[in-house]
PDB file of N, CA and C in Angstrom:
ATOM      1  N   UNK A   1      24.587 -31.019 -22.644  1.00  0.00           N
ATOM      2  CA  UNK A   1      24.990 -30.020 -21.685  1.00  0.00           C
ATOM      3  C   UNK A   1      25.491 -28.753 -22.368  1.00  0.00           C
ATOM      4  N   UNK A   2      26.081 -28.708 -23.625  1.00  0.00           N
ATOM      5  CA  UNK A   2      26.221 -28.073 -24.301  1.00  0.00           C
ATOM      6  C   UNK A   2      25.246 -26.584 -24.355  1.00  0.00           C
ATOM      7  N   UNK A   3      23.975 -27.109 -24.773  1.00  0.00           N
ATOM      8  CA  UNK A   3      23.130 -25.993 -24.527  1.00  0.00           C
ATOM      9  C   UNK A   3      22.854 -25.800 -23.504  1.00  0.00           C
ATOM     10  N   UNK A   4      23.067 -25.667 -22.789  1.00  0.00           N
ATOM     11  CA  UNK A   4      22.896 -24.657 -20.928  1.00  0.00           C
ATOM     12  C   UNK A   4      23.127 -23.328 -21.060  1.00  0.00           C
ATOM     13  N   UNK A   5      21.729 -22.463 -20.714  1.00  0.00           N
ATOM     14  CA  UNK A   5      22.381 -21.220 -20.594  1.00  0.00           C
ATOM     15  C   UNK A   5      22.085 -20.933 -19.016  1.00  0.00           C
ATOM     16  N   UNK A   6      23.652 -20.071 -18.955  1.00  0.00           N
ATOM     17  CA  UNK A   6      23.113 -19.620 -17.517  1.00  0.00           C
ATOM     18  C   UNK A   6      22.014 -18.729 -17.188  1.00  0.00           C
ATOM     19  N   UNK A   7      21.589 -18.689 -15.667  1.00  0.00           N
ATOM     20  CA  UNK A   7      20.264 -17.954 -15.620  1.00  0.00           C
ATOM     21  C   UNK A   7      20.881 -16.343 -15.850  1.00  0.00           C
ATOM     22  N   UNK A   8      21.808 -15.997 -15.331  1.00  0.00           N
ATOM     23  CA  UNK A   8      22.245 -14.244 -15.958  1.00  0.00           C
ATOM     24  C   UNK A   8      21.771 -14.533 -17.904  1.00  0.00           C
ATOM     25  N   UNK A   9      22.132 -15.455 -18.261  1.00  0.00           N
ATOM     26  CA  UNK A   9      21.837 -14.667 -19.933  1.00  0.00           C
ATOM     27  C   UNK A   9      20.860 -15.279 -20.219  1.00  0.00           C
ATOM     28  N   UNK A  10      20.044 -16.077 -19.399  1.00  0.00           N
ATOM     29  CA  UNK A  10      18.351 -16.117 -19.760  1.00  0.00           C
ATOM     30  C   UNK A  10      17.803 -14.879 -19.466  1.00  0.00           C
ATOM     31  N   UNK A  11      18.503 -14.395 -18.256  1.00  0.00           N
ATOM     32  CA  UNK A  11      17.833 -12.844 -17.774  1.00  0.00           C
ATOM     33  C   UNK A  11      17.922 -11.763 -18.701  1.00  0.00           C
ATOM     34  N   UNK A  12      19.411 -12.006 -19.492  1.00  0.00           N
ATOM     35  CA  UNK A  12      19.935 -10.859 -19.828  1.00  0.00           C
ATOM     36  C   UNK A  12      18.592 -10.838 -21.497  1.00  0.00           C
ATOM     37  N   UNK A  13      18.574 -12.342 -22.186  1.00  0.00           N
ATOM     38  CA  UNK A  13      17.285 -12.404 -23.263  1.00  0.00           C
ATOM     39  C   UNK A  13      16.274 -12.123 -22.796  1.00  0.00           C
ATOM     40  N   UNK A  14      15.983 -12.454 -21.638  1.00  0.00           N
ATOM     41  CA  UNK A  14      13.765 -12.394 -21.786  1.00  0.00           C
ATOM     42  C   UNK A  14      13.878 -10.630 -21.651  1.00  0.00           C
ATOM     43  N   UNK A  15      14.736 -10.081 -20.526  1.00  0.00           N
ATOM     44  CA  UNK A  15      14.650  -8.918 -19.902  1.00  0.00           C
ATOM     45  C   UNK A  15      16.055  -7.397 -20.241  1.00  0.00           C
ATOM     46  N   UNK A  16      16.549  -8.019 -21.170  1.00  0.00           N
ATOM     47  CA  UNK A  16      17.333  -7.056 -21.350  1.00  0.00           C
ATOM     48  C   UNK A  16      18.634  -7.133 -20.204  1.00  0.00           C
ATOM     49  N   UNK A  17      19.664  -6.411 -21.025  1.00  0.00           N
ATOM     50  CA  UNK A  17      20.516  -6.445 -19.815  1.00  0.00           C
ATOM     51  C   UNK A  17      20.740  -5.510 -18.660  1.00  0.00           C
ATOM     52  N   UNK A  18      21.396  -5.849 -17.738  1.00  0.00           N
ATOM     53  CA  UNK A  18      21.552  -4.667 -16.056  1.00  0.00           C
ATOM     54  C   UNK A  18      21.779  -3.664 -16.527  1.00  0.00           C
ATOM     55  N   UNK A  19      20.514  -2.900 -15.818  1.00  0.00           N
ATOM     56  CA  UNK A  19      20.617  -1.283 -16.370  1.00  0.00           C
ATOM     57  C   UNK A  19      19.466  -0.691 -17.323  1.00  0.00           C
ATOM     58  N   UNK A  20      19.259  -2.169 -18.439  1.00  0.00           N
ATOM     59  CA  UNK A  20      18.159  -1.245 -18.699  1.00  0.00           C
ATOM     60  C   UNK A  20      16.414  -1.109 -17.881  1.00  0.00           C
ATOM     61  N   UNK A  21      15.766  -1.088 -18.446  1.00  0.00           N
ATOM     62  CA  UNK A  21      14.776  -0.162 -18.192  1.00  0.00           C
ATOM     63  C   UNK A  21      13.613  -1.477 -17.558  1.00  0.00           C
ATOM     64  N   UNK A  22      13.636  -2.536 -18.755  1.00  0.00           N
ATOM     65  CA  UNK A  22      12.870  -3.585 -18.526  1.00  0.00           C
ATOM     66  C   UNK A  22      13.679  -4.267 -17.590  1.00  0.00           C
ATOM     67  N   UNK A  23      14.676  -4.749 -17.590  1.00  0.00           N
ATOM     68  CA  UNK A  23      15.594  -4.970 -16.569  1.00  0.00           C
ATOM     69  C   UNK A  23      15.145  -4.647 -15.216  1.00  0.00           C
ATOM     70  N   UNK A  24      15.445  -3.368 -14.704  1.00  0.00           N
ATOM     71  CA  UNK A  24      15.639  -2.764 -13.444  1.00  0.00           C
ATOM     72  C   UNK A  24      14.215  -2.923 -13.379  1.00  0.00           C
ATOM     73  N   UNK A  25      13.231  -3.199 -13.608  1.00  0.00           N
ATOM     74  CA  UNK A  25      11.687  -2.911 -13.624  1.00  0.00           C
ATOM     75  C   UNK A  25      11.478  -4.632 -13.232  1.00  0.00           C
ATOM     76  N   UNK A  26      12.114  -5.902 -14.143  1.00  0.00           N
ATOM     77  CA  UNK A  26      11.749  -7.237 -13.163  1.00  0.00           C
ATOM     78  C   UNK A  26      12.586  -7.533 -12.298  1.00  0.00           C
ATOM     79  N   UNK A  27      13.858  -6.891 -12.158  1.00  0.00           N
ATOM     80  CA  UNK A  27      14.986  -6.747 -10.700  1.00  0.00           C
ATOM     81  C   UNK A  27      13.412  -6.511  -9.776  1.00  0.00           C
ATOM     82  N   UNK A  28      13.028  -5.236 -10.007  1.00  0.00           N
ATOM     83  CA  UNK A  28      12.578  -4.604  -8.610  1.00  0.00           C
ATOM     84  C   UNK A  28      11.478  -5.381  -8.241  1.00  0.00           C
ATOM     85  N   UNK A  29      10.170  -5.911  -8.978  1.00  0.00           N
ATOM     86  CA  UNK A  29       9.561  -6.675  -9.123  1.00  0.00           C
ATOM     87  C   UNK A  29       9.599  -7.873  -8.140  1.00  0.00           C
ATOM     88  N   UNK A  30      11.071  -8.691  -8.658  1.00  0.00           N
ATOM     89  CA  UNK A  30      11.140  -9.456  -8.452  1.00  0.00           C
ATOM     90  C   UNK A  30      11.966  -9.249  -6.938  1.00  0.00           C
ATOM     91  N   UNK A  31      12.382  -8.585  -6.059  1.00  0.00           N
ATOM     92  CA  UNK A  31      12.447  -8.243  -4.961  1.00  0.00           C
ATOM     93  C   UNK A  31      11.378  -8.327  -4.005  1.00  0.00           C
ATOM     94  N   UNK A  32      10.588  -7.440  -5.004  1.00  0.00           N
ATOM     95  CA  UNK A  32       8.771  -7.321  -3.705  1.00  0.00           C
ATOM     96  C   UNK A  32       8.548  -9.014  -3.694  1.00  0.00           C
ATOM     97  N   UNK A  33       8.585  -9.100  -4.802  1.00  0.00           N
ATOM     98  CA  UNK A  33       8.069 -10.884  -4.911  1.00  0.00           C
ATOM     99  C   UNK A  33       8.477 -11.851  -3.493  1.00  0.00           C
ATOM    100  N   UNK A  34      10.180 -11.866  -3.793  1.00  0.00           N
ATOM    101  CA  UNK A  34      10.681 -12.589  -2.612  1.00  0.00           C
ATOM    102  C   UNK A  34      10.465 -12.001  -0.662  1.00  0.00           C
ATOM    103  N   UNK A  35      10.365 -10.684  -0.983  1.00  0.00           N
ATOM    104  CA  UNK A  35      10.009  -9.992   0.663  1.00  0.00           C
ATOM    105  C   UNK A  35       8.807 -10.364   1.091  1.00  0.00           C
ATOM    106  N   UNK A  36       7.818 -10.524  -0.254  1.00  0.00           N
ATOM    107  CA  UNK A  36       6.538 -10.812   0.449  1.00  0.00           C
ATOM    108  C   UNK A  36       6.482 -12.559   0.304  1.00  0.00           C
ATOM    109  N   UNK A  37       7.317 -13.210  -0.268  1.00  0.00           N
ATOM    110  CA  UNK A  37       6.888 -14.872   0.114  1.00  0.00           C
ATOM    111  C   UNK A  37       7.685 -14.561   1.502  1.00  0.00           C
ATOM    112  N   UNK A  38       8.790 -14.336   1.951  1.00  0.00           N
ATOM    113  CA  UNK A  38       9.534 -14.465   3.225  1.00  0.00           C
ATOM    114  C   UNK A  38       8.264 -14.246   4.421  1.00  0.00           C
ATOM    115  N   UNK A  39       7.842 -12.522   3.813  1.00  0.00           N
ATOM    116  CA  UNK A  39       6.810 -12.448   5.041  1.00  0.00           C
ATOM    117  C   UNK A  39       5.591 -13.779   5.259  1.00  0.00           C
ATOM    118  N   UNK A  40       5.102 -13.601   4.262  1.00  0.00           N
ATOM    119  CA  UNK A  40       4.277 -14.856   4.515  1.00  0.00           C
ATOM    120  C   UNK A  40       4.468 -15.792   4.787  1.00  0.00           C
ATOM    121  N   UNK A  41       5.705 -16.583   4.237  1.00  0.00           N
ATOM    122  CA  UNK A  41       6.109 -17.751   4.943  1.00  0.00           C
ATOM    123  C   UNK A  41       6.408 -17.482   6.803  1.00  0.00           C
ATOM    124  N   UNK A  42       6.871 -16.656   7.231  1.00  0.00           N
ATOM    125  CA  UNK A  42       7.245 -16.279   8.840  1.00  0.00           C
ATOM    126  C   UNK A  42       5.921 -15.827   9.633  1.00  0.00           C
ATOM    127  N   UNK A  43       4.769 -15.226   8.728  1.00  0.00           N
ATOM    128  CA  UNK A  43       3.483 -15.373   9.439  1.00  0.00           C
ATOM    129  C   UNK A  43       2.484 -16.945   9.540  1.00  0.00           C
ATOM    130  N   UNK A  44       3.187 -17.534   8.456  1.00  0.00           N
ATOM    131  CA  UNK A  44       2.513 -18.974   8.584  1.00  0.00           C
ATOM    132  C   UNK A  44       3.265 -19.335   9.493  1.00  0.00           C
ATOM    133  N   UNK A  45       4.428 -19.213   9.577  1.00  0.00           N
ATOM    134  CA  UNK A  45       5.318 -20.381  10.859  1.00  0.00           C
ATOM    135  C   UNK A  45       4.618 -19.869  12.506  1.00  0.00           C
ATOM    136  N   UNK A  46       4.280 -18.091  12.252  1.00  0.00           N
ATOM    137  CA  UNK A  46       3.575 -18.009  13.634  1.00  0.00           C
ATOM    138  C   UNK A  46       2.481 -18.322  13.889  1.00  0.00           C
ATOM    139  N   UNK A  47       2.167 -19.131  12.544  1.00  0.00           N
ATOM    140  CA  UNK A  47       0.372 -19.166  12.935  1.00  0.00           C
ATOM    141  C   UNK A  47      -0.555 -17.708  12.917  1.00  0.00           C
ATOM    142  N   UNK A  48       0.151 -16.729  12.596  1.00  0.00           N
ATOM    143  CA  UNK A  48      -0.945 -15.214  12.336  1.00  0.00           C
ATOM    144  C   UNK A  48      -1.339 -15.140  11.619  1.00  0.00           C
ATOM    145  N   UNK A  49      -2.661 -14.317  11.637  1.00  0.00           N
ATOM    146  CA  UNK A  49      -3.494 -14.432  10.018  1.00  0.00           C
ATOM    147  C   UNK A  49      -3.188 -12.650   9.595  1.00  0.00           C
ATOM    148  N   UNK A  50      -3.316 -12.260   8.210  1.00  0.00           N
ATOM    149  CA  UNK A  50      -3.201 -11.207   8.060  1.00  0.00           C
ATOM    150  C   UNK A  50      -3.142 -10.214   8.825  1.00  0.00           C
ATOM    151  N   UNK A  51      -4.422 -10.152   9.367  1.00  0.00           N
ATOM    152  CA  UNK A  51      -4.792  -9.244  10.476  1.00  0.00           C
ATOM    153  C   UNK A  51      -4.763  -9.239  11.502  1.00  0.00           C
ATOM    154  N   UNK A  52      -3.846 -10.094  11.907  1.00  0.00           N
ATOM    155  CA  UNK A  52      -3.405 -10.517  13.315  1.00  0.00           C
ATOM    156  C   UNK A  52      -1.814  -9.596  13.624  1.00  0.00           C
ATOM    157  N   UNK A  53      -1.405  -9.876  12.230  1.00  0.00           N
ATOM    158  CA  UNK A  53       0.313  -9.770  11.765  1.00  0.00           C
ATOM    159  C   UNK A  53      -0.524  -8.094  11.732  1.00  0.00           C
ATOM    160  N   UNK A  54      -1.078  -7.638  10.694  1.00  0.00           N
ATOM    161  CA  UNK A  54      -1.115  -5.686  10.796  1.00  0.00           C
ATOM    162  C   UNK A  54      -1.984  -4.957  12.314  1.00  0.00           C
ATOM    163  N   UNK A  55      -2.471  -6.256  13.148  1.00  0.00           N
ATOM    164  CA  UNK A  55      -2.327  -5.246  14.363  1.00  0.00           C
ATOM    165  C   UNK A  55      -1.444  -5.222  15.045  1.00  0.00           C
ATOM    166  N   UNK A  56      -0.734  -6.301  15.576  1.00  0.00           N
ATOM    167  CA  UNK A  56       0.305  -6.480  16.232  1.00  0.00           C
ATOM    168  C   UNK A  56       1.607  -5.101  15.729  1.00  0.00           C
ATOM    169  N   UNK A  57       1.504  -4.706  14.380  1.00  0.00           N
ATOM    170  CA  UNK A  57       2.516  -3.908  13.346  1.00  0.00           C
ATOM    171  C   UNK A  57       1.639  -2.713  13.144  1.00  0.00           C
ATOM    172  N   UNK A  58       0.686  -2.373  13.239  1.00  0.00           N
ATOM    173  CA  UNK A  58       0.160  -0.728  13.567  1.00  0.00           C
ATOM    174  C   UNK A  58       0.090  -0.754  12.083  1.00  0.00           C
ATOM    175  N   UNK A  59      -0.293  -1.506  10.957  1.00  0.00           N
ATOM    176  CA  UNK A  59      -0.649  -1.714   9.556  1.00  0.00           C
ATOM    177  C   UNK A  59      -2.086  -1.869   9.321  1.00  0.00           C
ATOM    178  N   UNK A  60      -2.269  -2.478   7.986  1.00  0.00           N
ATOM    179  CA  UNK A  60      -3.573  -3.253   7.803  1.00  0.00           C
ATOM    180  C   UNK A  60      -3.743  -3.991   7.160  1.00  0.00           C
ATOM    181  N   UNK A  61      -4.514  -4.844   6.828  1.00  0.00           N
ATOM    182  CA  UNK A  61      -4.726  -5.911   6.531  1.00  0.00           C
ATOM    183  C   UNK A  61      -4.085  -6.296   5.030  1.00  0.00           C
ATOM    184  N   UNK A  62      -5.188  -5.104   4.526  1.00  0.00           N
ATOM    185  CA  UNK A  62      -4.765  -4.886   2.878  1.00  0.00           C
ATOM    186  C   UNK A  62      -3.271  -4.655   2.814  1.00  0.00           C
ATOM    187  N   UNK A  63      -2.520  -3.858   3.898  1.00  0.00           N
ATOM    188  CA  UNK A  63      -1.115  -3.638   2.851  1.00  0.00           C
ATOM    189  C   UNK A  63      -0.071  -4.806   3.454  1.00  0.00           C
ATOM    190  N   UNK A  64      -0.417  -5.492   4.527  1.00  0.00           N
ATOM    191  CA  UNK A  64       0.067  -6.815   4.985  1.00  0.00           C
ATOM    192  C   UNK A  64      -0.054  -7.956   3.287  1.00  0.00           C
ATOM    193  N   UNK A  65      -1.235  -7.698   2.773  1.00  0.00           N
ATOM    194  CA  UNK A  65      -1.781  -8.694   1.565  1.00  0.00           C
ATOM    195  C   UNK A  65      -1.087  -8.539   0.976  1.00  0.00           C
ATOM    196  N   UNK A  66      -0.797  -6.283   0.552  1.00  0.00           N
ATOM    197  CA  UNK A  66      -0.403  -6.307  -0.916  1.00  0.00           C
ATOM    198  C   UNK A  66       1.190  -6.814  -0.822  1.00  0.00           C
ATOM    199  N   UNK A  67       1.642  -6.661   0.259  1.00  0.00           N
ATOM    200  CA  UNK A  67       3.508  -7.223   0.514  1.00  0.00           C
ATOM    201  C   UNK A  67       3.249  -8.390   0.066  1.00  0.00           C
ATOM    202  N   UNK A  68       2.384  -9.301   0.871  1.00  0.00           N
ATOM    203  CA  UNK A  68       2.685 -10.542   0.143  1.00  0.00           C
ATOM    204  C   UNK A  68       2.330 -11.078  -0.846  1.00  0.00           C
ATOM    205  N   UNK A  69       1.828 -10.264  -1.922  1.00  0.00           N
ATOM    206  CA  UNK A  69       1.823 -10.698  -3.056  1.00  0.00           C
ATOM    207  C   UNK A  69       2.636  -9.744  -4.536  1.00  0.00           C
ATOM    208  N   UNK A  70       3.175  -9.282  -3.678  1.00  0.00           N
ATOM    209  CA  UNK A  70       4.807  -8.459  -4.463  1.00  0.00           C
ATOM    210  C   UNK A  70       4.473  -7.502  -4.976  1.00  0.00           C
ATOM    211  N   UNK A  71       2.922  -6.699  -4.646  1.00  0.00           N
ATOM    212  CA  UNK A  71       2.191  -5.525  -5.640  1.00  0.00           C
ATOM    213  C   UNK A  71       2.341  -4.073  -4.238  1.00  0.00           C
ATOM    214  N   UNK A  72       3.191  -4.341  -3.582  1.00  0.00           N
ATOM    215  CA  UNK A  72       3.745  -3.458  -2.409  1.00  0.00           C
ATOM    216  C   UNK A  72       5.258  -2.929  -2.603  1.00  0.00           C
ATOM    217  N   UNK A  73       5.638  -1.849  -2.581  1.00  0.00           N
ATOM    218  CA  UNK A  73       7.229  -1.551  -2.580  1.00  0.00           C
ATOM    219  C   UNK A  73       7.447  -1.412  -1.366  1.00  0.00           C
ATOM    220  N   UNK A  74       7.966  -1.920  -0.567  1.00  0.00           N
ATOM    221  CA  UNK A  74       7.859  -1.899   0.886  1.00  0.00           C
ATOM    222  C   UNK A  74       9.556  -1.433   0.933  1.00  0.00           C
ATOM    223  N   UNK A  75       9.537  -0.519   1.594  1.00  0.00           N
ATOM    224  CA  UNK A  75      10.497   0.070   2.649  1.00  0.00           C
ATOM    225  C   UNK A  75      11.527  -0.510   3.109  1.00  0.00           C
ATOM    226  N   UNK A  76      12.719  -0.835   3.236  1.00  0.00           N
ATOM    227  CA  UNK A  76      13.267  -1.963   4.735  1.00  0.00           C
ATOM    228  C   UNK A  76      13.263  -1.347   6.139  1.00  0.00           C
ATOM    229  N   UNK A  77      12.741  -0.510   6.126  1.00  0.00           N
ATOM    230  CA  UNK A  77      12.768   0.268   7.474  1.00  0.00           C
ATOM    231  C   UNK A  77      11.127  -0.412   7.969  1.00  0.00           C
ATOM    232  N   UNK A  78      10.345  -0.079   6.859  1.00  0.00           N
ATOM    233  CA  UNK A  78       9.102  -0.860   7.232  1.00  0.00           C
ATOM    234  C   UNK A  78       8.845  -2.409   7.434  1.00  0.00           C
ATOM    235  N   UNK A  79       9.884  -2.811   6.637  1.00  0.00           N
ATOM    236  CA  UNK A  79       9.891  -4.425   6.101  1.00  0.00           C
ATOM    237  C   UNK A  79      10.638  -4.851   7.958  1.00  0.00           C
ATOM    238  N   UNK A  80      11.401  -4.016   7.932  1.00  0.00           N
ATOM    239  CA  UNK A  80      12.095  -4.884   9.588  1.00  0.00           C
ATOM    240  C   UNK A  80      11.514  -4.430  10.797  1.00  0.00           C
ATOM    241  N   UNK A  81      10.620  -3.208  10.729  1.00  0.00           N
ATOM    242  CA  UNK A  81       9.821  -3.066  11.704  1.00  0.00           C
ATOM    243  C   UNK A  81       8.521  -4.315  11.726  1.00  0.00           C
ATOM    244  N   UNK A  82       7.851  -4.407  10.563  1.00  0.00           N
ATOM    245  CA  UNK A  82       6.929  -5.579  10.687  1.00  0.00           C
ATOM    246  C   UNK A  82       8.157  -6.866  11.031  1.00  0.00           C
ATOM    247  N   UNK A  83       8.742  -7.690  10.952  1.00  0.00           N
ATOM    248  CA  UNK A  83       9.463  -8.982  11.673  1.00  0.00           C
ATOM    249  C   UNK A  83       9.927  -8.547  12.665  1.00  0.00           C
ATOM    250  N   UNK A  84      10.265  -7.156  13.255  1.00  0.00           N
ATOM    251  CA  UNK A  84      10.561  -7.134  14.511  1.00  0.00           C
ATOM    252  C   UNK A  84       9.866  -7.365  15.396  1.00  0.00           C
ATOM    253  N   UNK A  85       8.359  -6.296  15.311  1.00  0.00           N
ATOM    254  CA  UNK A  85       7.160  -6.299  16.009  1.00  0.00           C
ATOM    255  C   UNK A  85       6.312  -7.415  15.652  1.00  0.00           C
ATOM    256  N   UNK A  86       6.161  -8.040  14.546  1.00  0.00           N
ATOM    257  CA  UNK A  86       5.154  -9.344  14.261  1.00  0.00           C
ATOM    258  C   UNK A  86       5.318 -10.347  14.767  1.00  0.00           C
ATOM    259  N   UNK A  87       6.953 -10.444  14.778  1.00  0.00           N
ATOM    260  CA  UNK A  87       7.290 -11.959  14.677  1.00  0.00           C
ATOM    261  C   UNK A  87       8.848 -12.226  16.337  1.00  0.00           C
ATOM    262  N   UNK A  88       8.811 -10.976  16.101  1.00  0.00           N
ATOM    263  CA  UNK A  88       9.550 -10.638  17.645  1.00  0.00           C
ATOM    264  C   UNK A  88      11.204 -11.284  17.029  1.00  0.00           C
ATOM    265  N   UNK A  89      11.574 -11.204  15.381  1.00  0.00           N
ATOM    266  CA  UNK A  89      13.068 -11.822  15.133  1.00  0.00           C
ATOM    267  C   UNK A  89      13.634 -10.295  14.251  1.00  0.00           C
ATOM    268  N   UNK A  90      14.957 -10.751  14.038  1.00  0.00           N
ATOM    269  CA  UNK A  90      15.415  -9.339  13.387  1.00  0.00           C
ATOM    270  C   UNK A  90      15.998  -9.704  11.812  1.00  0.00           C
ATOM    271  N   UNK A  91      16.216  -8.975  11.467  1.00  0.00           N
ATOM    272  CA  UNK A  91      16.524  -9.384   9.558  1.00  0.00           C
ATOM    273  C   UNK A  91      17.834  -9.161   9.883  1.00  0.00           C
ATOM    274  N   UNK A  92      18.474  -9.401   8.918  1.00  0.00           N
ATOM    275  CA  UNK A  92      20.237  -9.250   8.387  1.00  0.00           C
ATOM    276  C   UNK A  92      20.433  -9.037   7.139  1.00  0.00           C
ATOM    277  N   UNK A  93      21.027  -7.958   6.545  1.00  0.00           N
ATOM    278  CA  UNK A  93      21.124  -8.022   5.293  1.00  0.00           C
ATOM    279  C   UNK A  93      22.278  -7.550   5.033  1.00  0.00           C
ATOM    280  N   UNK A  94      22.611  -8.673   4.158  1.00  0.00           N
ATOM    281  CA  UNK A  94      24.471  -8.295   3.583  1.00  0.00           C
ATOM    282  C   UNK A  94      24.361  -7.927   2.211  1.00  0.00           C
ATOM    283  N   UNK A  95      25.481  -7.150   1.651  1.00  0.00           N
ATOM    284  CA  UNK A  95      25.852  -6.792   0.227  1.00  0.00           C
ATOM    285  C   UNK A  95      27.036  -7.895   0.048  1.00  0.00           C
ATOM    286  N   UNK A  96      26.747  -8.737  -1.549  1.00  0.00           N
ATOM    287  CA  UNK A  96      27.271  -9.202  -1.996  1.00  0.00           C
ATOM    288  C   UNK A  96      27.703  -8.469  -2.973  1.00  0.00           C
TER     289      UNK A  96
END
């Protein structure tokens, strides 16, 4: 048990530490990553297919895709308009 490192200073080795450059670059990364599994996971629970989810959301197909596969910087203004209008639920987001 001894050797355990926590995940902050695995982060802080592969990626440098908060702030720098490589850092803030798999932070952000890794944001799109999780917004677009959420979306996708909440379009599978409705049963919508891509293009079901970007008409219902005045989108398209492709940028419904590129969210969910984390190659999208999506907005939260955009991000809660699509679960508002797609999925008819609302987001919550707290600062820790």
């Amino acid at each position: 048990m001894k050797k355990l490192t926590s995940f902050e200073k695995h982060l802080d080795k592969q990626y440098g530490k908060k702030g720098t450059i490589k850092r803030d670059k798999f932070e952000s990364e890794s944001l799109a990553f999780r917004l677009g599994e959420m979306l996708k996971e909440e379009r599978k629970k409705a049963k919508l297919t891509q293009e079901q989810l970007a008409e219902k959301t005045g989108t398209k197909k492709s940028y419904i895709s590129r969210i969910e596969t984390g190659k999208s910087d999506i907005q939260i203004s955009t991000f809660s308009r699509i679960i508002e209008q797609g999925f008819n639920k609302r987001i919550n987001i707290s600062i820790t």
